[in-house]
Protein backbone atom coordinates (compact mmCIF):
# COMPACT_ATOMS: atom_id res chain seq x y z
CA UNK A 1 -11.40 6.93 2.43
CA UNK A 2 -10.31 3.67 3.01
CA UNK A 3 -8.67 1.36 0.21
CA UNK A 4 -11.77 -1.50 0.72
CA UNK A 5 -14.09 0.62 -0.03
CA UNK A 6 -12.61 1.06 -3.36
CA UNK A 7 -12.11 -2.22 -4.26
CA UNK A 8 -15.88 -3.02 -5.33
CA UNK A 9 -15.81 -0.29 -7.92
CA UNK A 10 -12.34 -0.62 -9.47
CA UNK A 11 -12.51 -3.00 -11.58
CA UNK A 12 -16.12 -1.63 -13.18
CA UNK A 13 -13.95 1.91 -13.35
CA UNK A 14 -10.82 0.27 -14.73
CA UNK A 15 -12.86 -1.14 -17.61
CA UNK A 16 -14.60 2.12 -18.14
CA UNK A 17 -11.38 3.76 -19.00
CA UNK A 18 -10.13 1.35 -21.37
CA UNK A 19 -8.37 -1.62 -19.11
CA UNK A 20 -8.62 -5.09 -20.40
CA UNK A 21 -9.82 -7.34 -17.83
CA UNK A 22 -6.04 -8.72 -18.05
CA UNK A 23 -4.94 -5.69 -17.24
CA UNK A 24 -6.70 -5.47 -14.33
CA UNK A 25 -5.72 -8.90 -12.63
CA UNK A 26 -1.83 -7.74 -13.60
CA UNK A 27 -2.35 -4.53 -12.00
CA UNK A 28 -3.74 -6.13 -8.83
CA UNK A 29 -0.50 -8.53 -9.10
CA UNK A 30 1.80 -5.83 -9.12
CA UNK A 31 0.16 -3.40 -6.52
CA UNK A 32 -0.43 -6.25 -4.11
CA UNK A 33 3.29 -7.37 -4.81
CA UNK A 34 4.53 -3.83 -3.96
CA UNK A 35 2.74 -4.00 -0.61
CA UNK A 36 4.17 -7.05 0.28
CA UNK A 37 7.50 -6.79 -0.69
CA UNK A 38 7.64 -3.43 0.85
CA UNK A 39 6.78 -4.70 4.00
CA UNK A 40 9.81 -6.70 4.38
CA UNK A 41 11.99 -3.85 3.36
CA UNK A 42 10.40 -1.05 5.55
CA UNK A 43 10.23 -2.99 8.47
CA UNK A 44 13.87 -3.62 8.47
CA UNK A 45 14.67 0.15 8.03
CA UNK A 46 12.68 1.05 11.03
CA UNK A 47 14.49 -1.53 13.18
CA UNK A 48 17.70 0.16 12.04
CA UNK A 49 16.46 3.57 12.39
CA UNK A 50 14.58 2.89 15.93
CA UNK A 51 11.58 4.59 15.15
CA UNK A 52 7.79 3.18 13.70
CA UNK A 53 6.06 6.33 13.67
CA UNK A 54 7.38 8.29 10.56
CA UNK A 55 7.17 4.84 8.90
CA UNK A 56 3.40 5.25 9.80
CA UNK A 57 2.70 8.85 8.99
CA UNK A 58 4.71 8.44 5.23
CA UNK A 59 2.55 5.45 4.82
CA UNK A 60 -0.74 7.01 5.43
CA UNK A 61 0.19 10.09 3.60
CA UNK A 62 0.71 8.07 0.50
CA UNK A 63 -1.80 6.20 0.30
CA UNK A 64 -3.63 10.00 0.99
CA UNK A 65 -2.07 11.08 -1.59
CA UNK A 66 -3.07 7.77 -4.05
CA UNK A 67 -6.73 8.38 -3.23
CA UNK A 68 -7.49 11.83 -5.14
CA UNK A 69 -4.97 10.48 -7.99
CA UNK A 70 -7.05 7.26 -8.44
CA UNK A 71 -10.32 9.25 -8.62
CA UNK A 72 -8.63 11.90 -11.15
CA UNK A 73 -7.24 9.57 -13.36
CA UNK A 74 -8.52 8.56 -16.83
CA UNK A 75 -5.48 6.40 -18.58
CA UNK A 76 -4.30 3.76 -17.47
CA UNK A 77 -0.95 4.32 -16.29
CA UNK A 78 -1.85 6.95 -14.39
CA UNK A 79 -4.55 4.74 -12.34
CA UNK A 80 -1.59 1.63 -12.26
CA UNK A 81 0.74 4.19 -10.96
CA UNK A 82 -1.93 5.57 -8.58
CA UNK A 83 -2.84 2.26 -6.86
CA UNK A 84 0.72 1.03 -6.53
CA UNK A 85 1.42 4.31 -4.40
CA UNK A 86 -1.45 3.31 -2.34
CA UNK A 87 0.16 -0.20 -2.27
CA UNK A 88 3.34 1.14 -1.37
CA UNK A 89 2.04 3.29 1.92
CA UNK A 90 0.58 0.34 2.64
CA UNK A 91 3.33 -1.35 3.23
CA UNK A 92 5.59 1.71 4.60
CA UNK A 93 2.88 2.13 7.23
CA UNK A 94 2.31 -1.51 8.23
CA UNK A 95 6.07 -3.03 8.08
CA UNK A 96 7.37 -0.82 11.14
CA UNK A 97 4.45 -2.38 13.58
CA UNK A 98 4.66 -5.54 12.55
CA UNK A 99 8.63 -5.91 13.43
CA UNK A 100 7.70 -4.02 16.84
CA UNK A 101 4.91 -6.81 16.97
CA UNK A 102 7.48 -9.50 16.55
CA UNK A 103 10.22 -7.96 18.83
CA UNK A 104 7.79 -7.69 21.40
CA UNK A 105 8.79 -10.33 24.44
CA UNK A 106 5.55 -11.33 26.70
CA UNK A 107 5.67 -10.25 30.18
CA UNK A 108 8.04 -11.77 32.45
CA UNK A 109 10.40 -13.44 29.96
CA UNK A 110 13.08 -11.23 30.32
């Protein structure tokens, strides 16, 4: 299931289970700052370590794993903890293409 399709519902969910509509904007903040940060740092780490796809399967596995956790969870922490993993794959899985996008030289340039 992907993350969008989630996105809708949360925040009705979130306030079902006792968030404050605060809460829910800082939880956004942080998950969204995991993702990008960890971008950055994953993409570097699979330039060093010369390989994208076990950046890609980790990623997708733990945002995999987020998915059930999300749906399971009824306190709050465990639901913040839940969509920051999901946050997190996200950027493990997307920061190892994106350097190999950047790297990449058009044809005939050398």
């Amino acid at each position: 299931m992907a993350s969008e399709m989630l996105y809708p519902v949360l925040p009705g969910y979130l306030k079902s289970i006792g968030f404050l509509v605060l809460l829910i904007g800082v939880l956004e903040g942080l998950a969204e700052t995991t993702a990008g940060l960890s971008k950055g740092y994953f993409g570097n780490w699979s330039d060093r370590a010369g390989k994208r796809l076990p950046f890609v399967q980790i990623g997708y596995g733990l945002s995999a794993l987020s998915k059930p956790m999300l749906a399971l969870s009824v306190y709050p922490v465990w639901v913040l903890f839940a969509r920051t993993l999901d946050r997190l794959g996200k950027g493990v899985r997307t920061g190892a293409p994106i350097r190999l996008w950047f790297s990449a030289k058009p044809v005939g340039t050398g």
